[in-house]
Protein backbone atom coordinates (compact mmCIF):
# COMPACT_ATOMS: atom_id res chain seq x y z
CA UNK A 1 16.09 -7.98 -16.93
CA UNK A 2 12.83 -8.73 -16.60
CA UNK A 3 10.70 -9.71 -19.89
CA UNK A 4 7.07 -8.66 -18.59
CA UNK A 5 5.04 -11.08 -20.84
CA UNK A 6 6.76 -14.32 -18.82
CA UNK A 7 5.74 -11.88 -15.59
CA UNK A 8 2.18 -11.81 -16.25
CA UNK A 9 2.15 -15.53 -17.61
CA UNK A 10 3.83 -16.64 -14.24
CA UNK A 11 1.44 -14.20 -11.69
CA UNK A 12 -1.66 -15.82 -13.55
CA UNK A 13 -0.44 -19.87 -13.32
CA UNK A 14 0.64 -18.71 -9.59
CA UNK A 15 -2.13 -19.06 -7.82
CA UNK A 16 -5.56 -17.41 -7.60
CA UNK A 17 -5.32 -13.30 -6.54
CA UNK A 18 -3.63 -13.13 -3.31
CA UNK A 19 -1.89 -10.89 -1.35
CA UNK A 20 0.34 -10.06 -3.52
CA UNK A 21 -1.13 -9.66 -6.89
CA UNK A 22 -4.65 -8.75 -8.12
CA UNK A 23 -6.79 -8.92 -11.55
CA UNK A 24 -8.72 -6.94 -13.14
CA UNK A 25 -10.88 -6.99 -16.44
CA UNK A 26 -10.34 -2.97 -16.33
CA UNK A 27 -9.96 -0.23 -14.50
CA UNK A 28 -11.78 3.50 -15.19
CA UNK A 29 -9.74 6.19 -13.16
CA UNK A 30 -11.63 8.93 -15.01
CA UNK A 31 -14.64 8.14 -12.99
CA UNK A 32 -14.45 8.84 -8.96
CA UNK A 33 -15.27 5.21 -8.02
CA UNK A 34 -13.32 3.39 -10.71
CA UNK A 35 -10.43 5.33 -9.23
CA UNK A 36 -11.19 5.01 -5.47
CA UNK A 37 -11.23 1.36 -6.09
CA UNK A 38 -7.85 1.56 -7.30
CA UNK A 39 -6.85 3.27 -5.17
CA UNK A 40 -7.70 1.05 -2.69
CA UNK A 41 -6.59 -1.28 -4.18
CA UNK A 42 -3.07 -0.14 -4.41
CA UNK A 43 -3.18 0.96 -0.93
CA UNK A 44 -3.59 -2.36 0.25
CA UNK A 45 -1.23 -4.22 -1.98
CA UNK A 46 1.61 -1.94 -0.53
CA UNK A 47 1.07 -2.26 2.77
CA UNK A 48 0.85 -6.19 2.61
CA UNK A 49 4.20 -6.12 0.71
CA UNK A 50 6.25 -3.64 2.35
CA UNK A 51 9.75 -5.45 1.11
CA UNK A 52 8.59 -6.37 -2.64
CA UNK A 53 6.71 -5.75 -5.46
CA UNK A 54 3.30 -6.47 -5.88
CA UNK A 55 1.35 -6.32 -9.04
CA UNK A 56 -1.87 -5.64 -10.69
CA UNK A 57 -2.64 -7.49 -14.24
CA UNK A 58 -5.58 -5.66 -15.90
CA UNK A 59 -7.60 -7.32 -19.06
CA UNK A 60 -7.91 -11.07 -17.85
CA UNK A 61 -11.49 -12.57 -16.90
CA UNK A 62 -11.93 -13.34 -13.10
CA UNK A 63 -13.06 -16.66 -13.83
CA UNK A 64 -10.89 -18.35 -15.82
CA UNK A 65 -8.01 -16.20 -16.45
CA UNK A 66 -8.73 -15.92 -20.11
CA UNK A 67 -6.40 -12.84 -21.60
CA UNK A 68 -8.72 -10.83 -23.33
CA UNK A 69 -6.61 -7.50 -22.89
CA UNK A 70 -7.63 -3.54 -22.63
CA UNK A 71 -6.76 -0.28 -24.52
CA UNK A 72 -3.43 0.94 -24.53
CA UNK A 73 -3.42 2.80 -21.46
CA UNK A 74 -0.99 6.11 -21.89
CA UNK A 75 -0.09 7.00 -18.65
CA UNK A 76 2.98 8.57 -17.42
CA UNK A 77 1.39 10.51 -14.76
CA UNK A 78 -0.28 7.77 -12.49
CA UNK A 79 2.32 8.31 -9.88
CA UNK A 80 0.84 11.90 -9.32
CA UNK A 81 -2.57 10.15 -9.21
CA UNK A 82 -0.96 8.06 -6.17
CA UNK A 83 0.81 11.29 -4.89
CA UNK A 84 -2.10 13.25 -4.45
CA UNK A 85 -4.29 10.65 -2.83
CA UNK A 86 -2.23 8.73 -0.07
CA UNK A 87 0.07 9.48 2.37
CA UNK A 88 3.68 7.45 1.75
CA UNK A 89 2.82 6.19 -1.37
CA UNK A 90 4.30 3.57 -3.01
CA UNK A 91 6.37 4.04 -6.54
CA UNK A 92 4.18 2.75 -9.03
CA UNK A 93 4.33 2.10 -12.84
CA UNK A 94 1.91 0.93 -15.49
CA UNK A 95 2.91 -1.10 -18.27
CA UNK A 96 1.62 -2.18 -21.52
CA UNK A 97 2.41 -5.72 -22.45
CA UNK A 98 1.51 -6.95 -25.80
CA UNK A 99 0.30 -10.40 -26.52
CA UNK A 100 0.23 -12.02 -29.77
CA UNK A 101 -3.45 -13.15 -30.23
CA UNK A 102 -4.62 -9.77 -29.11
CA UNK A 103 -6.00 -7.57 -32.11
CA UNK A 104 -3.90 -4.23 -32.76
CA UNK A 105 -4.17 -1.79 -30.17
CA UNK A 106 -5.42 -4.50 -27.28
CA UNK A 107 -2.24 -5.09 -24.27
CA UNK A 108 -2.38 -5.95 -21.01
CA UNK A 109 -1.98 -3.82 -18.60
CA UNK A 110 0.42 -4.44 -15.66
CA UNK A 111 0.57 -2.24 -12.64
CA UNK A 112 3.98 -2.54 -10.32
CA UNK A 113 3.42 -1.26 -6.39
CA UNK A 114 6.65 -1.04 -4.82
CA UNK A 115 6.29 0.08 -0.98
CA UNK A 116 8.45 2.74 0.59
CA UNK A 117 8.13 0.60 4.06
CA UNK A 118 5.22 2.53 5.77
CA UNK A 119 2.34 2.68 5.96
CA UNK A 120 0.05 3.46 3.53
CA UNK A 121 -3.28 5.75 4.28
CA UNK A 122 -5.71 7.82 2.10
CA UNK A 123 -4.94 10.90 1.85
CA UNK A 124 -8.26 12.19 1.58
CA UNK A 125 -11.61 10.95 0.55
CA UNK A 126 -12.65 9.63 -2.27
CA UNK A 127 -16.05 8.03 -3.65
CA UNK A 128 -17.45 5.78 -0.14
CA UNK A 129 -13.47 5.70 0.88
CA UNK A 130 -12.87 8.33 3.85
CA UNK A 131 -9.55 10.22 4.38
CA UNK A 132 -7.11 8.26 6.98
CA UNK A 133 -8.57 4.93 5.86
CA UNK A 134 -5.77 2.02 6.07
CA UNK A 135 -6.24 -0.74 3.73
CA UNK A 136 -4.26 -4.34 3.57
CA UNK A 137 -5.16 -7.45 1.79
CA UNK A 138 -6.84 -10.65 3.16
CA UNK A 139 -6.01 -13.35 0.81
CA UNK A 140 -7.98 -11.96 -2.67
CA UNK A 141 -9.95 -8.86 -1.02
CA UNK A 142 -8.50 -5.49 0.21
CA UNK A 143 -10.21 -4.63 3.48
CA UNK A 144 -9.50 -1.88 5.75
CA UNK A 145 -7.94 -2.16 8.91
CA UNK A 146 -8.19 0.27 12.09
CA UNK A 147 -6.21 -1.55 14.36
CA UNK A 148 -2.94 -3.38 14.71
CA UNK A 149 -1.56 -2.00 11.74
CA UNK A 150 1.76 -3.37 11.61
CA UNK A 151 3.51 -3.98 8.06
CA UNK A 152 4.91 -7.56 7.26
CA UNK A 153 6.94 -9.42 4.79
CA UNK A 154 5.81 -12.62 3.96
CA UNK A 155 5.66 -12.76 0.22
CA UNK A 156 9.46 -12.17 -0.42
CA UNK A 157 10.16 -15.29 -1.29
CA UNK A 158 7.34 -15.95 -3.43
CA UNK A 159 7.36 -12.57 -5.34
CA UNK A 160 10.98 -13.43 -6.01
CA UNK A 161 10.75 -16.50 -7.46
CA UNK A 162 7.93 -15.85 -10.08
CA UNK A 163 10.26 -12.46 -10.94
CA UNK A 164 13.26 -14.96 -11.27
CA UNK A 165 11.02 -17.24 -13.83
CA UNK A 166 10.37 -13.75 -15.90
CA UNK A 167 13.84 -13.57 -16.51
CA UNK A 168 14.57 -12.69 -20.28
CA UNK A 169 17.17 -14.22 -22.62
CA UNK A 170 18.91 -14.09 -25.88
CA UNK A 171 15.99 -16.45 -27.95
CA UNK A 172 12.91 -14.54 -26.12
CA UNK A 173 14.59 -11.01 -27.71
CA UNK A 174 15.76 -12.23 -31.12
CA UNK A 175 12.03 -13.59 -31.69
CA UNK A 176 10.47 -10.67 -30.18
CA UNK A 177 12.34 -8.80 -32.95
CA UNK A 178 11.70 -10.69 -35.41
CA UNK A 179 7.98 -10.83 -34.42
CA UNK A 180 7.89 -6.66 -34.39
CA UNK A 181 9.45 -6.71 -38.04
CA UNK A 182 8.24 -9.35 -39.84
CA UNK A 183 4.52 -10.41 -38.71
CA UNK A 184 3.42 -7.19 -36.33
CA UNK A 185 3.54 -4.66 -38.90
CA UNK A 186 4.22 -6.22 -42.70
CA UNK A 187 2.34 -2.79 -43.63
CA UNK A 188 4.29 -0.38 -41.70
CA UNK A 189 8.00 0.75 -42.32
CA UNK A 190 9.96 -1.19 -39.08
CA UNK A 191 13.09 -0.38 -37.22
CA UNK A 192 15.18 -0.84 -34.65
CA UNK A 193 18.29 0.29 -32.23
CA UNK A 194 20.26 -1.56 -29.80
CA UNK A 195 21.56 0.36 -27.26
CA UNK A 196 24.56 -0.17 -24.40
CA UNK A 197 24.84 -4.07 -26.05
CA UNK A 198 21.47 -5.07 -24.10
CA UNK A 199 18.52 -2.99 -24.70
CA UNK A 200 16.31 -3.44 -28.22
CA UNK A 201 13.72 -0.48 -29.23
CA UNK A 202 11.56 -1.64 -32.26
CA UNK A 203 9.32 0.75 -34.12
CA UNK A 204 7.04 1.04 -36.36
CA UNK A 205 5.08 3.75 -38.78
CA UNK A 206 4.38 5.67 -41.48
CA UNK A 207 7.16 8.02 -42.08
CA UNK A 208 6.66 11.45 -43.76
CA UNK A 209 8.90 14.43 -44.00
CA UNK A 210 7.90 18.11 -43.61
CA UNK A 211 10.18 20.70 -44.04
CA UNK A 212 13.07 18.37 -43.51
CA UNK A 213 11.71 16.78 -40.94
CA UNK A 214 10.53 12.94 -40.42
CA UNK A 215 7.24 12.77 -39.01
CA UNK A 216 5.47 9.41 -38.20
CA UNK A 217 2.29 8.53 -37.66
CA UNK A 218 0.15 4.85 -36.73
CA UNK A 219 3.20 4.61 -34.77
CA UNK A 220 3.99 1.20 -32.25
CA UNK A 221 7.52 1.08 -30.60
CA UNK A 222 8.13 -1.33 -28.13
CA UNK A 223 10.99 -1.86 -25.58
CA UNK A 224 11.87 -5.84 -26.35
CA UNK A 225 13.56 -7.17 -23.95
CA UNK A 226 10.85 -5.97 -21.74
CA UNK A 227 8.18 -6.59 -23.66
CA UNK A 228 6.78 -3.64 -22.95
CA UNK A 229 4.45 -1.25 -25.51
CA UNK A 230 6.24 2.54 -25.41
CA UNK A 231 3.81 4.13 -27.09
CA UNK A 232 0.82 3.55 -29.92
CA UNK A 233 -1.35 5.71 -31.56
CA UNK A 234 -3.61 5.34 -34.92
CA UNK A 235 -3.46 8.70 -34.63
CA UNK A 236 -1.56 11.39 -33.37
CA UNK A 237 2.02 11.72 -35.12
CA UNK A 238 5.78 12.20 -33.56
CA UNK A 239 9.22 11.96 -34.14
CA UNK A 240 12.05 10.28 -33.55
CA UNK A 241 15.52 10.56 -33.07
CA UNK A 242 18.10 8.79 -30.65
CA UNK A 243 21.93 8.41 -30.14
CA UNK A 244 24.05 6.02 -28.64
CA UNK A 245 22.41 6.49 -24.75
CA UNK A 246 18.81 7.56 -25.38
CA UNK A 247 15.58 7.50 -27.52
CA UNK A 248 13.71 10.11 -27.53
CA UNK A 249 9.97 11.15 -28.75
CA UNK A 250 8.25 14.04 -29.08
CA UNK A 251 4.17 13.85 -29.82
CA UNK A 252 2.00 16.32 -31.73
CA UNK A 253 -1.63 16.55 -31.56
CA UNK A 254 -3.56 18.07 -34.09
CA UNK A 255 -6.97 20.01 -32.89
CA UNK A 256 -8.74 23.01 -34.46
CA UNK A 257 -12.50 23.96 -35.08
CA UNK A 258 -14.17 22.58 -38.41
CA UNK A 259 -11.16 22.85 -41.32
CA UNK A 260 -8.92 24.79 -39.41
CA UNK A 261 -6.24 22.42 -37.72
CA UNK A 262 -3.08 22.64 -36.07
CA UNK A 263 -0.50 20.55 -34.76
CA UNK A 264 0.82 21.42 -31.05
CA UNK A 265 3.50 19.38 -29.17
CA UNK A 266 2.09 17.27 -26.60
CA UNK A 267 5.00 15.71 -24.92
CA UNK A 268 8.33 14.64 -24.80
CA UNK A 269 9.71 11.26 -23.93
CA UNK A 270 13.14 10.53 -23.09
CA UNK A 271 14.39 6.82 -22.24
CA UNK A 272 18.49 6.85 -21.23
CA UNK A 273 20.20 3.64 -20.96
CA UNK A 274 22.94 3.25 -18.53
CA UNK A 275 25.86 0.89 -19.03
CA UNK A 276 24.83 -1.12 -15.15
CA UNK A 277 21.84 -2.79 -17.47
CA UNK A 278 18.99 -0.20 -16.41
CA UNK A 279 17.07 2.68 -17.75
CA UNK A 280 15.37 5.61 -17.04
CA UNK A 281 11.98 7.14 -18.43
CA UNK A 282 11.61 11.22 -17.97
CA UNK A 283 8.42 12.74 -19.66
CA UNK A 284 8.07 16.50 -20.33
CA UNK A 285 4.63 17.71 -20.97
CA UNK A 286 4.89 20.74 -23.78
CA UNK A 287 0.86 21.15 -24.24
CA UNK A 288 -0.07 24.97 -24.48
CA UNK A 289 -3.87 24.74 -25.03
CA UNK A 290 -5.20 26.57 -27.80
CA UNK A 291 -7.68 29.54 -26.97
CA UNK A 292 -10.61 30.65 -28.21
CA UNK A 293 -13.77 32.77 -28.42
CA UNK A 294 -16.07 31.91 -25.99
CA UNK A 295 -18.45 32.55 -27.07
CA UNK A 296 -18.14 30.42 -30.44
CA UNK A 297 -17.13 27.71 -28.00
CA UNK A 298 -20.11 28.14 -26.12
CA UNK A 299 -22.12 28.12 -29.87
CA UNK A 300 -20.15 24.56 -30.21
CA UNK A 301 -20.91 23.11 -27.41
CA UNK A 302 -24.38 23.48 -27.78
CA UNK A 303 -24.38 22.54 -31.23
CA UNK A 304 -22.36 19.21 -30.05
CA UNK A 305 -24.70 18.87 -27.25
CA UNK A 306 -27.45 18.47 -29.70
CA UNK A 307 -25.81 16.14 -32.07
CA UNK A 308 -25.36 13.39 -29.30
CA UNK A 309 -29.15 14.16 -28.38
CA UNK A 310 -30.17 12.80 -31.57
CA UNK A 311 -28.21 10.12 -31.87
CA UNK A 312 -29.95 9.10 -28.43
CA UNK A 313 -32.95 9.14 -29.94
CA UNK A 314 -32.01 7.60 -33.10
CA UNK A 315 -32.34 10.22 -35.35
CA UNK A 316 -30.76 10.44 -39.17
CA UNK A 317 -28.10 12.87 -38.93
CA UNK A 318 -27.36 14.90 -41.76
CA UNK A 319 -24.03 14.88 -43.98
CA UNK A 320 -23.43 18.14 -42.33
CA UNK A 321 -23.98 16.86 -39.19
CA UNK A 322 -22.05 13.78 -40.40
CA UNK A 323 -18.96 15.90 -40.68
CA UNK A 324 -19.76 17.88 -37.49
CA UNK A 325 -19.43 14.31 -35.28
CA UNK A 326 -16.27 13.80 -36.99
CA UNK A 327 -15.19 16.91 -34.72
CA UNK A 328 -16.70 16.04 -31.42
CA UNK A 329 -14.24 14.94 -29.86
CA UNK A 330 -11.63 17.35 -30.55
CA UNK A 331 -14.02 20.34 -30.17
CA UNK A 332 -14.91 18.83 -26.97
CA UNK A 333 -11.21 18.51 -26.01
CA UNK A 334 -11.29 22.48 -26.80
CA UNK A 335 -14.00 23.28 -24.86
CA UNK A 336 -12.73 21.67 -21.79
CA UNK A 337 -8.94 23.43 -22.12
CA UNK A 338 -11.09 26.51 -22.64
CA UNK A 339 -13.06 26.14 -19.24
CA UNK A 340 -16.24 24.73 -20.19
CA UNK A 341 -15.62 21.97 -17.28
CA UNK A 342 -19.07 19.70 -17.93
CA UNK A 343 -17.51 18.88 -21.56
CA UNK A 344 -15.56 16.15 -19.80
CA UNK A 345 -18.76 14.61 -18.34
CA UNK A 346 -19.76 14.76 -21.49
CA UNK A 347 -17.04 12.85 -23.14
CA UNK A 348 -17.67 9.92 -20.66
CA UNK A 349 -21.31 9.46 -20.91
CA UNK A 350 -21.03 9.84 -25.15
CA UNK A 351 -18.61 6.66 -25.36
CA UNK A 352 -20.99 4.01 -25.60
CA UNK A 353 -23.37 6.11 -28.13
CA UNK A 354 -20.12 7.07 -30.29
CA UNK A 355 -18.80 3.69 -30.26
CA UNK A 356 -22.27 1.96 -31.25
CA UNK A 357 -22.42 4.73 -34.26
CA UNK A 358 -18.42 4.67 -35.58
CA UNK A 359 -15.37 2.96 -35.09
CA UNK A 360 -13.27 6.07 -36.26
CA UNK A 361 -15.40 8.75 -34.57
CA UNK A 362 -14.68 6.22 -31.33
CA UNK A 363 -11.06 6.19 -31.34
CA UNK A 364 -11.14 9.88 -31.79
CA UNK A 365 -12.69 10.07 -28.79
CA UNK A 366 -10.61 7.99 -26.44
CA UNK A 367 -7.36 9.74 -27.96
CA UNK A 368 -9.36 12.80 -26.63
CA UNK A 369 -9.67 11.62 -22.85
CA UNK A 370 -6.19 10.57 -23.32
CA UNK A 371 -4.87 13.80 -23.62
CA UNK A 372 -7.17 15.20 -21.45
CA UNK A 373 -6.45 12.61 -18.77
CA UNK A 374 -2.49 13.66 -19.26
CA UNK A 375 -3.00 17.52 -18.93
CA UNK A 376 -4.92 16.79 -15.70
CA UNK A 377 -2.39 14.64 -14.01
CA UNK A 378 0.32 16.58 -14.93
């Protein structure tokens, strides 16, 4: 079993980016270039490691490898991203890895390319990136290639030494637990389950029940031995529940117009351990959009529309329009589900303006494009 953190730690003291593994300080798949640069990118790291893994570690500073981290990146849909842009993809899985001097809510994100032994092609074209292109890697750059194209191992050995170095053991999981309980979360009620004598879930939250049932919300649960970050939101609530070969979540969002909220399942997450030391992750999206009026939506909109316009130009908003922003991202959310397709655009460009006004507002919004980045994968 493989304890991610040691991963990343060993890919970085490597060597510089090569043609196996690649950096990043971020990546922005909900913008056409940000994701045809991945794309690439992952293109070219299967093809030039048609026998192994290769990897992509994303929050560290080009220069000097410095850790500095990203958002938590919720993304169980990625492989359809990769599905429905290249032709034999490879399988590929994105990972949050926590690091202790990162604030709350700051991983690192670690993207695993595993080839299925061809070759790898886009599909179609994207951003400057045309439709049949080939792409392999050339030391630390992923170029394209028109000729020749012939896929070799010669990183094998390498890849499988660093992955044998990220091995995980008994101290690395006791402290790792410890570390969740103790000093992660002193505010939050912490658990955690063992299952099939090998595998440790830790969690974290504040627990509620409704109706009989537990509810928890500001939730962290991380899979130890892995050191890998499940799922965290300061947000959005779920439950819980697990037996002796799975742990299970279910995730609620809560979205409305003004005062009038409701909670609506989001998704459901199942992890099964098997008794040969692996596991399996299987996510259901459950997401029924609300509907609305138009042509209140279309009323909204506008009114949003106008709210960000003044905050452009640095106008005092007033404590009804104070409350109003406090909605903006969720009525955007709505507006979007409901067809009004430029609300997404909208979303994007507000980020920097929302995030220079309030912290709260911010988060909001980026648990907005979460969910809206889910429903459109899926």
């Amino acid at each position: 079993m493989i304890n991610k953190r040691l991963l990343v730690k060993n890919l970085l003291a490597h060597n510089d980016e090569n043609s196996f593994y690649d950096k990043k300080r971020f990546i922005d798949i909900g913008q056409k270039e940000g994701k045809g640069k991945f794309l690439k990118h992952v293109c070219a790291l299967a093809n030039s490691n048609p026998k192994n893994n290769s990897f992509i570690v994303i929050g560290v500073e080009d220069e000097d490898n410095k850790i500095v981290g990203v958002d938590f990146f919720d993304d169980s849909k990625i492989q359809n991203l990769v599905n429905a842009y290249l032709d034999n993809p490879p399988l590929i899985s994105y990972e949050n890895i926590p690091f202790p001097h990162l604030p709350e809510g700051k991983v690192v994100g670690l993207v695993t390319i595993k080839s299925n032994g061809k070759v790898c092609a886009l599909r179609k074209n994207i951003w400057k990136y045309y439709g049949g292109s080939v792409f392999f890697r050339e030391g630390s750059i992923s170029l394209p290639k028109a000729y020749d194209i012939e896929l070799k191992d010669i990183n094998s050995d390498a890849v499988a030494t660093i992955e044998q170095h990220a091995k995980n053991n008994i101290e690395l999981t006791l402290d790792g637990v410890i570390d969740f309980i103790n000093y992660r979360h002193p505010d939050l009620e912490s658990s955690y389950k063992v299952f099939k004598e090998q595998f440790v879930v830790c969690w974290a939250g504040n627990r509620k029940k409704v109706n009989g049932e537990t509810y928890y919300s500001r939730v962290d649960i991380e899979l130890i031995n892995e050191q890998v970050k499940l799922f965290y939101s300061t947000l959005d609530e779920i439950t819980i529940t697990y037996d002796e070969h799975s742990f299970t979540t279910m995730e609620y969002v809560q979205l409305g117009l003004g005062k009038k909220q409701k909670y609506y399942p989001l998704e459901k997450v199942v992890l099964t351990f098997e008794d040969n030391g692996t596991y399996q992750i299987n996510s259901e999206l459950l997401f029924e959009p609300p509907q609305f009026d138009k042509k209140t939506l279309y009323h909204v909109l506008n009114a949003n529309n106008a709210l960000l316009k003044k905050l452009e130009q640095k106008i005092e908003l007033k404590q009804s329009e104070i409350n109003d922003l406090k909605h903006l991202p969720d009525t955007y959310l709505i507006c979007y589900l409901n067809g009004f397709e430029e609300a997404k655009d909208t979303m994007e460009t507000a980020r920097p303006l929302i995030k220079a006004y309030d912290a709260k507002i911010y988060a909001s919004l980026k648990e907005s494009l979460r969910i809206l980045r889910k429903v459109r994968y899926n």
